[in-house]
N, C-alpha and C. Protein backbone atom coordinates (compact mmCIF):
# COMPACT_ATOMS: atom_id res chain seq x y z
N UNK A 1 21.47 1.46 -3.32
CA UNK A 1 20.26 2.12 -3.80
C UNK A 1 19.70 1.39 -5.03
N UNK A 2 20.49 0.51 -5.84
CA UNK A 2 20.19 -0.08 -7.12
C UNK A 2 19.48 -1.29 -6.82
N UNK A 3 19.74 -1.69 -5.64
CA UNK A 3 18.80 -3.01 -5.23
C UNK A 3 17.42 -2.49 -5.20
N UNK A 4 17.70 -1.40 -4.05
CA UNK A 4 15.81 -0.96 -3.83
C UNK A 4 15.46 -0.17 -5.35
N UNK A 5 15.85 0.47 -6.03
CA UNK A 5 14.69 0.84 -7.14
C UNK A 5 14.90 -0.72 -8.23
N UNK A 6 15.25 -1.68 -8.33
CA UNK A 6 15.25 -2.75 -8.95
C UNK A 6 14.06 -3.72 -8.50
N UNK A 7 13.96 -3.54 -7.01
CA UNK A 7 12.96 -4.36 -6.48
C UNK A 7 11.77 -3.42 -6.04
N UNK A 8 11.87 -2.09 -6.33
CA UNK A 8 10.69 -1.43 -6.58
C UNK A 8 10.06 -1.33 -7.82
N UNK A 9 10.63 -1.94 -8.77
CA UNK A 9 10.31 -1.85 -10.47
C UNK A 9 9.58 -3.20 -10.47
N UNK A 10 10.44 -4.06 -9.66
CA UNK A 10 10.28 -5.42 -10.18
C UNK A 10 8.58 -5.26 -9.30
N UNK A 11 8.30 -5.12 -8.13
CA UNK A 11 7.29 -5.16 -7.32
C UNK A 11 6.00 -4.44 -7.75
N UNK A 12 6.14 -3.23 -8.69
CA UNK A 12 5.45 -2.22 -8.35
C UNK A 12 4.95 -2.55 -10.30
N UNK A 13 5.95 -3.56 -10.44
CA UNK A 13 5.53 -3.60 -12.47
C UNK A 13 4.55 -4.90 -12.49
N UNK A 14 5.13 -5.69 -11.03
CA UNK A 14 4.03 -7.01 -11.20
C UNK A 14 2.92 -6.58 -10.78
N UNK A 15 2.59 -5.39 -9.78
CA UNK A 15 1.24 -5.30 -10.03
C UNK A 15 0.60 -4.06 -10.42
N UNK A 16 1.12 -3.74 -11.72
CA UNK A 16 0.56 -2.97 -12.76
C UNK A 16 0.63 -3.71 -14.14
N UNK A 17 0.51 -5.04 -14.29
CA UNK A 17 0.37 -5.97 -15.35
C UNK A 17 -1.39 -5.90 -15.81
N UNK A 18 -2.13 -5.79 -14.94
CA UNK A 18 -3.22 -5.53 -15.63
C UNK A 18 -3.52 -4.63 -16.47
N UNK A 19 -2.99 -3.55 -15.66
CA UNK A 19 -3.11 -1.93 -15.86
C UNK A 19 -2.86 -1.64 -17.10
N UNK A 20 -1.00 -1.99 -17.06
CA UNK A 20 -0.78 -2.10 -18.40
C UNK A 20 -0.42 -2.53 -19.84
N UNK A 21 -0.58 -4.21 -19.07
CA UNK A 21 -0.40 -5.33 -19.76
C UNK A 21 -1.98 -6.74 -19.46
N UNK A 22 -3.00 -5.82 -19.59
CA UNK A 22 -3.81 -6.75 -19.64
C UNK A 22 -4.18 -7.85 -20.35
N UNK A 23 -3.67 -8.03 -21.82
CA UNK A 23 -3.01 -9.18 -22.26
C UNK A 23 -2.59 -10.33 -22.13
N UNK A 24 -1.24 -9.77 -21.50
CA UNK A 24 -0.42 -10.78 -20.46
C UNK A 24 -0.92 -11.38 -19.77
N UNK A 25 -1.76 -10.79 -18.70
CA UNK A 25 -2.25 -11.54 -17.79
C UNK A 25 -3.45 -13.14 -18.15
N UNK A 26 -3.85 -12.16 -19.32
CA UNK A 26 -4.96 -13.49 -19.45
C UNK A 26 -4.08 -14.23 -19.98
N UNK A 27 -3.20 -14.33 -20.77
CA UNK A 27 -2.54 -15.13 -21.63
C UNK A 27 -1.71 -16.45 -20.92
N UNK A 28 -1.10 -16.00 -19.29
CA UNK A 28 -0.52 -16.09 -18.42
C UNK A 28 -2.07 -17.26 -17.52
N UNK A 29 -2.87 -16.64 -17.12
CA UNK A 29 -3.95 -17.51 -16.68
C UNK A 29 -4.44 -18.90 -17.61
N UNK A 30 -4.73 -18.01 -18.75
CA UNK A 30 -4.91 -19.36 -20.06
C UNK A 30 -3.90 -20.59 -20.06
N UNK A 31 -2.34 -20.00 -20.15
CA UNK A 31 -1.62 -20.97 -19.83
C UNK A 31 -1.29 -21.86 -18.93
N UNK A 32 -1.34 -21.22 -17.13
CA UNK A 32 -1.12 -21.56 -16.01
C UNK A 32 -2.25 -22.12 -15.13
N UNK A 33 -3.67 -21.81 -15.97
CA UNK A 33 -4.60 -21.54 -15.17
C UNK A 33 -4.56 -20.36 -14.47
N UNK A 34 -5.60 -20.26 -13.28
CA UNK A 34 -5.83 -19.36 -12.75
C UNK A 34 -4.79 -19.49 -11.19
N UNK A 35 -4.81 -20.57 -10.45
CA UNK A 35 -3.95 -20.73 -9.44
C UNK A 35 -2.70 -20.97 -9.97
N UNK A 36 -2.51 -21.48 -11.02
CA UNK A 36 -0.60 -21.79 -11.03
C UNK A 36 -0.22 -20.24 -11.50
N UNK A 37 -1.07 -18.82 -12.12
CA UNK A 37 -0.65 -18.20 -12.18
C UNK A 37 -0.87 -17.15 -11.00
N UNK A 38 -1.79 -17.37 -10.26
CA UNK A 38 -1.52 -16.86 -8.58
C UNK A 38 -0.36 -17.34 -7.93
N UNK A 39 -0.07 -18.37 -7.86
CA UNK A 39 1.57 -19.07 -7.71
C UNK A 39 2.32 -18.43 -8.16
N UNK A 40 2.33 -17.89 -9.32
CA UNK A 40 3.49 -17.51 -10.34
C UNK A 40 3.47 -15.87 -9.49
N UNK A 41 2.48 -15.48 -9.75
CA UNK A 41 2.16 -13.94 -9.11
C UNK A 41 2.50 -13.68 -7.69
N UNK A 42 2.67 -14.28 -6.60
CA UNK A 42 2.19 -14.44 -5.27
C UNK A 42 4.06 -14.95 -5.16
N UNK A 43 5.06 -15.76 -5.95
CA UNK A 43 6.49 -15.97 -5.66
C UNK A 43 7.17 -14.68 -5.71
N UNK A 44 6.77 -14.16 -7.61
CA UNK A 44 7.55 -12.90 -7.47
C UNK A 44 7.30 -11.73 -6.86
N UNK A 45 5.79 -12.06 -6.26
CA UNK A 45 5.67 -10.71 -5.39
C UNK A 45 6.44 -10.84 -3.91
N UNK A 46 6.68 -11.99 -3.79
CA UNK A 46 6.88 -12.14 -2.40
C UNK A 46 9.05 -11.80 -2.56
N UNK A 47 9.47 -12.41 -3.72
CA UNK A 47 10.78 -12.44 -4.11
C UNK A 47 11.04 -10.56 -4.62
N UNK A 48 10.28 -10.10 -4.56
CA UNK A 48 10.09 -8.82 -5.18
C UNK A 48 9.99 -7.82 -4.02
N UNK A 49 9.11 -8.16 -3.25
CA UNK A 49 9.48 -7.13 -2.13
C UNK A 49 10.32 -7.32 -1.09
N UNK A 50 10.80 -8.14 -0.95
CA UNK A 50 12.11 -8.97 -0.18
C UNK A 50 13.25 -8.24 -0.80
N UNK A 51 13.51 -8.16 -1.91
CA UNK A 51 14.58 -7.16 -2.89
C UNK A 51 14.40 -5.43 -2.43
N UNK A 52 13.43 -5.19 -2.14
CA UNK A 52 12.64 -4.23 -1.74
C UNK A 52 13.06 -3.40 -0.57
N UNK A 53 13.00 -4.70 0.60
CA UNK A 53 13.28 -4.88 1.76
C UNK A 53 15.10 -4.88 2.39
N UNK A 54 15.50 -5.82 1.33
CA UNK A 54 16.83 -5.50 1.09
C UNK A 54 17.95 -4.47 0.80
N UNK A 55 17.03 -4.29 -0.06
CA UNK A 55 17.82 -2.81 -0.91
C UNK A 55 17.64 -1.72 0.18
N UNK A 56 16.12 -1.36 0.42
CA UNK A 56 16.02 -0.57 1.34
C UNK A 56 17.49 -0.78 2.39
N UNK A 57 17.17 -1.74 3.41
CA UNK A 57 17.86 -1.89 4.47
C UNK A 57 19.88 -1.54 4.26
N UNK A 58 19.69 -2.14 2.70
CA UNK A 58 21.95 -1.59 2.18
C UNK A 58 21.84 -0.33 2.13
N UNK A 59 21.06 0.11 1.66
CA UNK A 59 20.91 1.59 0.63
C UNK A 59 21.62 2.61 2.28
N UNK A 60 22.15 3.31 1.20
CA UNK A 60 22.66 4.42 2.20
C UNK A 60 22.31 5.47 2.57
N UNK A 61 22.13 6.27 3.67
CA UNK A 61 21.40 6.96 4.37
C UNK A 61 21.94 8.13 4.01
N UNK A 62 21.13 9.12 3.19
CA UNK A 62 21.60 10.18 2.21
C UNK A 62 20.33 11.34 2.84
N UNK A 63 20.73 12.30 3.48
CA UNK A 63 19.59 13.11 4.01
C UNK A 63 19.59 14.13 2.88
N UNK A 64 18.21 14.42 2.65
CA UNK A 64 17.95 14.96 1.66
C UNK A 64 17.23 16.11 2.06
N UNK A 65 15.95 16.18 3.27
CA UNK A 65 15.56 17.21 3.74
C UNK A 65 15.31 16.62 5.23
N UNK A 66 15.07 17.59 6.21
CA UNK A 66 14.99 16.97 7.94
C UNK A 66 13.97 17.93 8.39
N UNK A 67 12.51 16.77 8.05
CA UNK A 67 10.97 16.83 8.21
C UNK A 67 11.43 17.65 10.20
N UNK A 68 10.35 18.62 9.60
CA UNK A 68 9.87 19.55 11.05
C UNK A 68 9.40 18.64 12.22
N UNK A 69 9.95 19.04 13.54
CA UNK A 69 9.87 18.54 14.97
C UNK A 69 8.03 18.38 14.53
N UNK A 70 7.47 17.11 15.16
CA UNK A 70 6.46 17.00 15.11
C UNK A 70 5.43 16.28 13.62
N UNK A 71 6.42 16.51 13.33
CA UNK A 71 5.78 15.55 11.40
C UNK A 71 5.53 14.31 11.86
N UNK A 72 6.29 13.26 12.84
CA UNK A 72 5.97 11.83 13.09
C UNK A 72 4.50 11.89 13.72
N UNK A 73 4.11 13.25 14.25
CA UNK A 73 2.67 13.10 14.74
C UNK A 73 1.39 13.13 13.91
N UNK A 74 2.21 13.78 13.11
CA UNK A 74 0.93 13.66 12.01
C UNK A 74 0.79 12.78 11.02
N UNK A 75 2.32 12.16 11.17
CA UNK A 75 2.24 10.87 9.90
C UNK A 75 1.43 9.57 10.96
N UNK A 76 1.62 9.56 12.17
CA UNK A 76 0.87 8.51 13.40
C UNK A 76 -0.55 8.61 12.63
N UNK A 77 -1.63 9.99 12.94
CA UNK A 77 -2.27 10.18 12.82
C UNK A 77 -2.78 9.59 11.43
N UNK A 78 -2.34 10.46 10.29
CA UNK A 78 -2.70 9.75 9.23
C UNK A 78 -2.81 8.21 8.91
N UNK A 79 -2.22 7.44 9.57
CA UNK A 79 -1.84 5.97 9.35
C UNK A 79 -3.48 5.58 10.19
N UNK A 80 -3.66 5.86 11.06
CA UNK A 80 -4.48 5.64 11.56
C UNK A 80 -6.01 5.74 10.73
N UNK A 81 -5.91 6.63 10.08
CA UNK A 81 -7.09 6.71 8.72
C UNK A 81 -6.63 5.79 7.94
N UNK A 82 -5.65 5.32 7.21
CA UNK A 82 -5.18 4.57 6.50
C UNK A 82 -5.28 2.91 6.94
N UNK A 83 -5.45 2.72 8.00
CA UNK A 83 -5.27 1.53 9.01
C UNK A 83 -7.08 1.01 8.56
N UNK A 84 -8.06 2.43 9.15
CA UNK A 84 -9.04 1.88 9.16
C UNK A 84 -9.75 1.93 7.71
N UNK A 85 -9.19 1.94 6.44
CA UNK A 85 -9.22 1.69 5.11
C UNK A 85 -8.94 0.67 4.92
N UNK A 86 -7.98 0.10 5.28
CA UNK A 86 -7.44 -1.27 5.26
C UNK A 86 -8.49 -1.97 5.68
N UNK A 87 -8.76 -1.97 6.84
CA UNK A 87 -10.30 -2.73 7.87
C UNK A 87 -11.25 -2.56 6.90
N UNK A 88 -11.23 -1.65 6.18
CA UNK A 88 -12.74 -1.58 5.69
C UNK A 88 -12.89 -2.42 4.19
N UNK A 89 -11.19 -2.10 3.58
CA UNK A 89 -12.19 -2.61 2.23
C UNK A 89 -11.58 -3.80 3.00
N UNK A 90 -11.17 -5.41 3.63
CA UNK A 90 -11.09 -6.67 4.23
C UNK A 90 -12.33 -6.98 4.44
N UNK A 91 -13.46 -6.08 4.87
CA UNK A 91 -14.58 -6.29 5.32
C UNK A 91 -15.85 -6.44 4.14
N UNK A 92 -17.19 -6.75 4.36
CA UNK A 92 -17.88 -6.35 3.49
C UNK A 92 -18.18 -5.10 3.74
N UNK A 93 -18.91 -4.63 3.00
CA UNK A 93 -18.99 -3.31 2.34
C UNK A 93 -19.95 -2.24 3.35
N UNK A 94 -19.36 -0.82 3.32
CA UNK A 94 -19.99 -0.38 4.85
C UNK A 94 -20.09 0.99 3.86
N UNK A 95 -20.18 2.31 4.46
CA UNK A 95 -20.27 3.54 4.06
C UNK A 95 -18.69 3.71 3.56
N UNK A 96 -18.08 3.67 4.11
CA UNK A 96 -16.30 3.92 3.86
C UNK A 96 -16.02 3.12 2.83
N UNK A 97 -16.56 2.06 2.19
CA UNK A 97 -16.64 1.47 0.69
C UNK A 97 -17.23 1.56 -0.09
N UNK A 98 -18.12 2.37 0.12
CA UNK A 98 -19.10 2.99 -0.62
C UNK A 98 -18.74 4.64 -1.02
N UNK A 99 -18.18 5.16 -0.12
CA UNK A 99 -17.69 6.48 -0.36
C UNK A 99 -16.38 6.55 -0.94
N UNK A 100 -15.27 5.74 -0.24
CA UNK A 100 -13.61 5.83 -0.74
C UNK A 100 -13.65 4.99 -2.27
N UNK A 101 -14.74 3.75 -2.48
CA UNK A 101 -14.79 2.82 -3.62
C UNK A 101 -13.90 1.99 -3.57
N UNK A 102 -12.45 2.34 -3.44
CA UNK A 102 -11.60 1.70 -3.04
C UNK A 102 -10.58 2.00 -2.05
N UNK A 103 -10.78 1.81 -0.62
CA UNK A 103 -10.46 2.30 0.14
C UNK A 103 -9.18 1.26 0.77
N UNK A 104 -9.03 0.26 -0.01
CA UNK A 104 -7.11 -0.08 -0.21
C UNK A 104 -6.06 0.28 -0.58
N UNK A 105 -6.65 0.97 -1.86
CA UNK A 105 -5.41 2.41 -2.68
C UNK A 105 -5.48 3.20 -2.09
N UNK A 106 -6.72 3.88 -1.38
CA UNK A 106 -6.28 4.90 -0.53
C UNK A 106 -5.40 4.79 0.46
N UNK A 107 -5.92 4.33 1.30
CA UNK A 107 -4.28 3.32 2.58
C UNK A 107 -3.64 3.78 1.62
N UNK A 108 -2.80 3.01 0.57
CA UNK A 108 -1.68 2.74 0.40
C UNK A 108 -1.47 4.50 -0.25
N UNK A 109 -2.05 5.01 -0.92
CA UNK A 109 -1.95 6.83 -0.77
C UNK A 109 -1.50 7.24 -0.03
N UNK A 110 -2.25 6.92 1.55
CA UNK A 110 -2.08 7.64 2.86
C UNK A 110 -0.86 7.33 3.41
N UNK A 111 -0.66 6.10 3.56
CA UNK A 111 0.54 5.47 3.99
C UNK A 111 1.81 6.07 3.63
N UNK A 112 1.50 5.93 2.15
CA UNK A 112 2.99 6.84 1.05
C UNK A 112 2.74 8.12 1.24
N UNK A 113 2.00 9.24 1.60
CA UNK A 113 1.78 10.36 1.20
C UNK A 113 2.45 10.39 3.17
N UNK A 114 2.26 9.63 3.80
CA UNK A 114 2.18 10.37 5.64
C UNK A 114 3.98 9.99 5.76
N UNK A 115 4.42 9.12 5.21
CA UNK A 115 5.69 8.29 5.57
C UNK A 115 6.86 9.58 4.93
N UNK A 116 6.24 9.56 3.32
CA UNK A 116 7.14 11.02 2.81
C UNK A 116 6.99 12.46 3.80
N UNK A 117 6.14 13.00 4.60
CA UNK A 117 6.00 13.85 5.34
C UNK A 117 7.14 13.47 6.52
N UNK A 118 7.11 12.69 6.89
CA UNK A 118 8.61 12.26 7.92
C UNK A 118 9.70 11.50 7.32
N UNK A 119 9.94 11.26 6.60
CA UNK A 119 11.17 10.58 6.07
C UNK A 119 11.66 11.48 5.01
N UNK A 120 13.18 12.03 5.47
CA UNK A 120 13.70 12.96 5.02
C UNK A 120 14.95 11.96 3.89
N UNK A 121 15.33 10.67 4.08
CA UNK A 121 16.72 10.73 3.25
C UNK A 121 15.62 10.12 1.85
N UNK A 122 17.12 10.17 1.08
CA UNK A 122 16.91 9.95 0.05
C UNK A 122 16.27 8.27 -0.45
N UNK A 123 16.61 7.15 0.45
CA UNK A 123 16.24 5.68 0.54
C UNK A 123 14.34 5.98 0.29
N UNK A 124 14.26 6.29 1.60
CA UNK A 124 12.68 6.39 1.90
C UNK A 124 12.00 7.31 1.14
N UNK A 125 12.66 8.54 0.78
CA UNK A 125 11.92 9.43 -0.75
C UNK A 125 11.19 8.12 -1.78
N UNK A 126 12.64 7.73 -2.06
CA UNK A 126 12.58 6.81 -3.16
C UNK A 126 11.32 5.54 -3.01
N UNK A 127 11.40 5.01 -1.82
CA UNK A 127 10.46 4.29 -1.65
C UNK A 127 9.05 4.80 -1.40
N UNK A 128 8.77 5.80 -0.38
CA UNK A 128 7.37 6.24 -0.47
C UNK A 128 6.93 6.93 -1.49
N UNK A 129 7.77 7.20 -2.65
CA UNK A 129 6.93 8.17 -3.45
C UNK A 129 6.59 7.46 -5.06
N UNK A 130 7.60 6.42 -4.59
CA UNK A 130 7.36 4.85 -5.72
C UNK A 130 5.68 4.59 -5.43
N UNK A 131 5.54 4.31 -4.23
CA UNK A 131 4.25 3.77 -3.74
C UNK A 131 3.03 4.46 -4.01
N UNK A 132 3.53 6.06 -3.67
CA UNK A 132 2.03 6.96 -3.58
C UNK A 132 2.13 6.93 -5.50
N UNK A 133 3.17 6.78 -5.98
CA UNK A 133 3.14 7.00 -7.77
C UNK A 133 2.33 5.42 -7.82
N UNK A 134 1.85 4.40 -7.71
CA UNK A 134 1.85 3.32 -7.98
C UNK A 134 -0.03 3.40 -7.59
N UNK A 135 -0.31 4.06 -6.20
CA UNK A 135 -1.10 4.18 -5.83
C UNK A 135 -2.48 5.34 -6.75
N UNK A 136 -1.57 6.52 -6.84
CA UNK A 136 -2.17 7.11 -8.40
C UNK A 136 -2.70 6.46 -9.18
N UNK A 137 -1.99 5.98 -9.52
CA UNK A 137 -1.75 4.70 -10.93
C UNK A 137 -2.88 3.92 -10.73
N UNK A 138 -3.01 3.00 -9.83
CA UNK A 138 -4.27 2.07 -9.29
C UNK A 138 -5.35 2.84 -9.33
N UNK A 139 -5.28 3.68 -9.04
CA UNK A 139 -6.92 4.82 -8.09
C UNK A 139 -7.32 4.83 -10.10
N UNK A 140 -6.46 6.05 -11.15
CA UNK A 140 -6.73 5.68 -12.14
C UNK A 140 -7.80 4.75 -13.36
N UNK A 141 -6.72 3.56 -12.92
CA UNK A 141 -7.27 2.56 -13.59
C UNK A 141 -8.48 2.36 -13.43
N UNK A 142 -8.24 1.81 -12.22
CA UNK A 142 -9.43 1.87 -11.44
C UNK A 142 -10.77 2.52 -11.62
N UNK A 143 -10.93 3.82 -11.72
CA UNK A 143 -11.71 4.91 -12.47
C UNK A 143 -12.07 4.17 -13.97
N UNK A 144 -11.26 4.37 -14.74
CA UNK A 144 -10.88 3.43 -15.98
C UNK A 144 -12.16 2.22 -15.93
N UNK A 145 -11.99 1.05 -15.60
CA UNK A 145 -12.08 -0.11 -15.49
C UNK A 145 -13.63 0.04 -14.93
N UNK A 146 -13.97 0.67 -13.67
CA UNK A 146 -15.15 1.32 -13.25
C UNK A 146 -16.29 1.97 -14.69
N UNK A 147 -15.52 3.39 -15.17
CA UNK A 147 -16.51 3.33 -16.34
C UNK A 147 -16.85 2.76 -17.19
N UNK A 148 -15.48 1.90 -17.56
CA UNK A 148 -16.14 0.92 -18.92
C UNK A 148 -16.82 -0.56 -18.09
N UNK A 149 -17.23 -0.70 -17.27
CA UNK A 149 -17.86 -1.46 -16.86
C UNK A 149 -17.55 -2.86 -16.61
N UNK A 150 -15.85 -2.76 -16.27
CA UNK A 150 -14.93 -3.88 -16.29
C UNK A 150 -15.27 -4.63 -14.86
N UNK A 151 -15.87 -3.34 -13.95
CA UNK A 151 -15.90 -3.64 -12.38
C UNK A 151 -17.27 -3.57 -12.06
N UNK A 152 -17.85 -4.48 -11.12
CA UNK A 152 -18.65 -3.76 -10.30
C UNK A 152 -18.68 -3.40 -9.03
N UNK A 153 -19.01 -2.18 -8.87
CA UNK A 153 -18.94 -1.45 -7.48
C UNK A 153 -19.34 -2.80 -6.37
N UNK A 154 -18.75 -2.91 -5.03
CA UNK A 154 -19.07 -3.57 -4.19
C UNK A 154 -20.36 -2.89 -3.36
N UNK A 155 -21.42 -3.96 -2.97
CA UNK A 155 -22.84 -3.62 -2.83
C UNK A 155 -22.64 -3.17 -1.37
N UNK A 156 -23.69 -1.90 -1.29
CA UNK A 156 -23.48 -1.84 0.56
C UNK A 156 -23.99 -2.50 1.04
N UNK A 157 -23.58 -3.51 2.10
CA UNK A 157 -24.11 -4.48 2.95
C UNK A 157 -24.91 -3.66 4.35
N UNK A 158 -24.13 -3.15 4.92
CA UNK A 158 -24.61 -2.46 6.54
C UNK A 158 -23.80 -1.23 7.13
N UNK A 159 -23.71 -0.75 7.57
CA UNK A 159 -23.11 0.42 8.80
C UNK A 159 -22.33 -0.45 9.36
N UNK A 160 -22.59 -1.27 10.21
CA UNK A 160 -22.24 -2.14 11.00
C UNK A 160 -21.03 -2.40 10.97
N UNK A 161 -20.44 -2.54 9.56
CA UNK A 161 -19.10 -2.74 8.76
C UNK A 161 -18.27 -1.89 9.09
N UNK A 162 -18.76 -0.52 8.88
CA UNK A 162 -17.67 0.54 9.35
C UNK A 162 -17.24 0.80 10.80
N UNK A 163 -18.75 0.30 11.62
CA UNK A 163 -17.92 0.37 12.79
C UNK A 163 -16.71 -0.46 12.87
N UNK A 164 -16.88 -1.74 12.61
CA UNK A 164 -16.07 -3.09 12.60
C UNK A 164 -14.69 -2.64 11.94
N UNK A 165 -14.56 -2.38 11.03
CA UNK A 165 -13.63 -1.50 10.53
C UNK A 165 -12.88 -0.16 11.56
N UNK A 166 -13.62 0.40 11.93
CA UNK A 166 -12.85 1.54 12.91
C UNK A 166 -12.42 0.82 14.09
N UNK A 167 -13.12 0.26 14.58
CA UNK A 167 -12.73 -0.72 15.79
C UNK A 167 -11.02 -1.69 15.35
N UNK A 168 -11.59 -2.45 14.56
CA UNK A 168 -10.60 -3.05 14.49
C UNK A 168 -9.16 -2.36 13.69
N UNK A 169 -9.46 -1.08 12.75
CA UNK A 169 -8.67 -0.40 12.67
C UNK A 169 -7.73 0.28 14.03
N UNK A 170 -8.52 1.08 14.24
CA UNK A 170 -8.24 1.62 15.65
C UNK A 170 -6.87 0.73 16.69
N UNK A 171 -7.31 -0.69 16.68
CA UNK A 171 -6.90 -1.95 17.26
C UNK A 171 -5.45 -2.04 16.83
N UNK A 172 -5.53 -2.63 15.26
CA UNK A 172 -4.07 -2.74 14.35
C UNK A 172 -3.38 -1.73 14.62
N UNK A 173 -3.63 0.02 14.37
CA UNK A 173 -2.98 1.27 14.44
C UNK A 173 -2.17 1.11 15.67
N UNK A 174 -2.74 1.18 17.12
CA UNK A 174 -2.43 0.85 18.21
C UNK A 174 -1.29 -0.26 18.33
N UNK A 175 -1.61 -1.13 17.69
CA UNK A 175 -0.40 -2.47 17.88
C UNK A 175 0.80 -1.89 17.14
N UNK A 176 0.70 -1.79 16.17
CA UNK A 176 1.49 -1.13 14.83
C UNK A 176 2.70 -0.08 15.77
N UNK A 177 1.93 1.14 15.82
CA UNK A 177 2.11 1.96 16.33
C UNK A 177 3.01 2.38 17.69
N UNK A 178 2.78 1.36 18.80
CA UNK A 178 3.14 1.07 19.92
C UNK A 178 4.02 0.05 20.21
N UNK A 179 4.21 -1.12 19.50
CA UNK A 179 5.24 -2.35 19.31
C UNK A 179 5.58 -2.44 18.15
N UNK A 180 4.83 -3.14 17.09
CA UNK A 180 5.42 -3.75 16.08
C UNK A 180 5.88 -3.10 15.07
N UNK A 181 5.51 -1.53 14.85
CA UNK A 181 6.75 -0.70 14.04
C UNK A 181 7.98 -0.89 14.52
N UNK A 182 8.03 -0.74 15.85
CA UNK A 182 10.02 -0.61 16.36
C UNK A 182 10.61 -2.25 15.86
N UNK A 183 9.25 -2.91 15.80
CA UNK A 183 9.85 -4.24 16.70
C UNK A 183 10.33 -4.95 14.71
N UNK A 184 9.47 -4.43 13.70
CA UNK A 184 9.31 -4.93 12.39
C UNK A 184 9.98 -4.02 12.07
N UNK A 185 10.21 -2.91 11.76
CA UNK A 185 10.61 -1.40 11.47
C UNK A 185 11.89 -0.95 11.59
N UNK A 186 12.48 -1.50 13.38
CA UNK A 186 13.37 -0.31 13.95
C UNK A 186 13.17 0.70 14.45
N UNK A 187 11.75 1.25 13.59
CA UNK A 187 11.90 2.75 14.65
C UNK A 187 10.79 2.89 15.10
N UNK A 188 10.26 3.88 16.55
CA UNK A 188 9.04 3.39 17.30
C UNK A 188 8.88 4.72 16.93
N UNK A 189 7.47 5.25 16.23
CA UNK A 189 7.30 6.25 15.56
C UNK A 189 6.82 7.31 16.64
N UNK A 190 6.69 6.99 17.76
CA UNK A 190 6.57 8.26 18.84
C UNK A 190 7.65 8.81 19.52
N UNK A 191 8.70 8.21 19.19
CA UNK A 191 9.81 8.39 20.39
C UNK A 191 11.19 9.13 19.44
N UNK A 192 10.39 9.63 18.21
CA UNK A 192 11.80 10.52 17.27
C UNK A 192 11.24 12.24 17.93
């Protein structure tokens, strides 16, 4: 269990360095530039959730509560909103980026908020509720950074976008969902 909250600290602190070490970061760019410190950013994230991945996978299977017959249907469901958030903010800017603002933290909300609804041990507590806390955290700032005028809102381009987004959401959910959870995962989220 000390692997996964080590590589959830380590993962979840590199990208809240803006948040709460905005400092650092420029100081870190100034020195590295801007790509050697995407390099720098982009190793330990990748060495960071691999620890993540690890830990998860040792960590021992400690049931803590045993989510009601039917919770995997609604965590399916939810992912599927979350899927086409993903599509949308990848895309340019449609109604669903214009309304969610940032409709990548949300995913990652939805994702953590649908996964804790079916995952009863204590491993996956730990991990989805790291995420939806991290995801808070972002939405936040975010807000933050928005009023003082750190950001600007992304411009609406078309409708068009959101279809493109649901479509190709729709698409990923389906793949996800049907193969590559069991196949990346272990577990095929219709068949518990």
């Amino acid at each position: 269990m000390l692997l996964l909250i080590v590589g959830l600290i380590l993962f979840l602190g590199l990208h809240l360095i803006r948040t709460f070490a905005p400092g650092f970061r420029a100081a870190m760019v100034a020195r590295l530039g801007v790509v050697g410190w995407k390099v720098l950013h982009g190793v330990c994230a990748v060495m960071s959730v691999s620890l993540v991945a690890y830990g998860y996978h040792v960590a021992p299977v400690i049931n803590v509560w045993f989510p009601p017959l039917g919770m995997n249907h609604l965590t399916v469901t939810l992912m599927l909103l979350a899927t086409i958030c993903i599509m949308a903010g990848l895309l340019p800017a449609g109604q669903i980026v214009a309304k969610t603002k940032h409709p990548m933290v949300l995913a990652i909300k939805i994702w953590a908020l649908s996964h804790l609804l079916s995952n009863g041990d204590l491993r996956s507590i730990i991990l989805f509720a790291a995420f939806l806390a991290w995801g808070v955290i972002l939405r936040i700032s975010y807000k933050r950074r928005d009023r003082a005028g750190e950001t600007a809102p992304r411009a609406f381009v078309s409708v068009k976008y959101d279809l493109y987004a649901v479509i190709l959401g729709v698409a990923v959910w389906a793949a996800i969902t049907f193969k590559l959870h069991e196949i990346l995962i272990g577990v095929a989220p219709l068949s518990m």
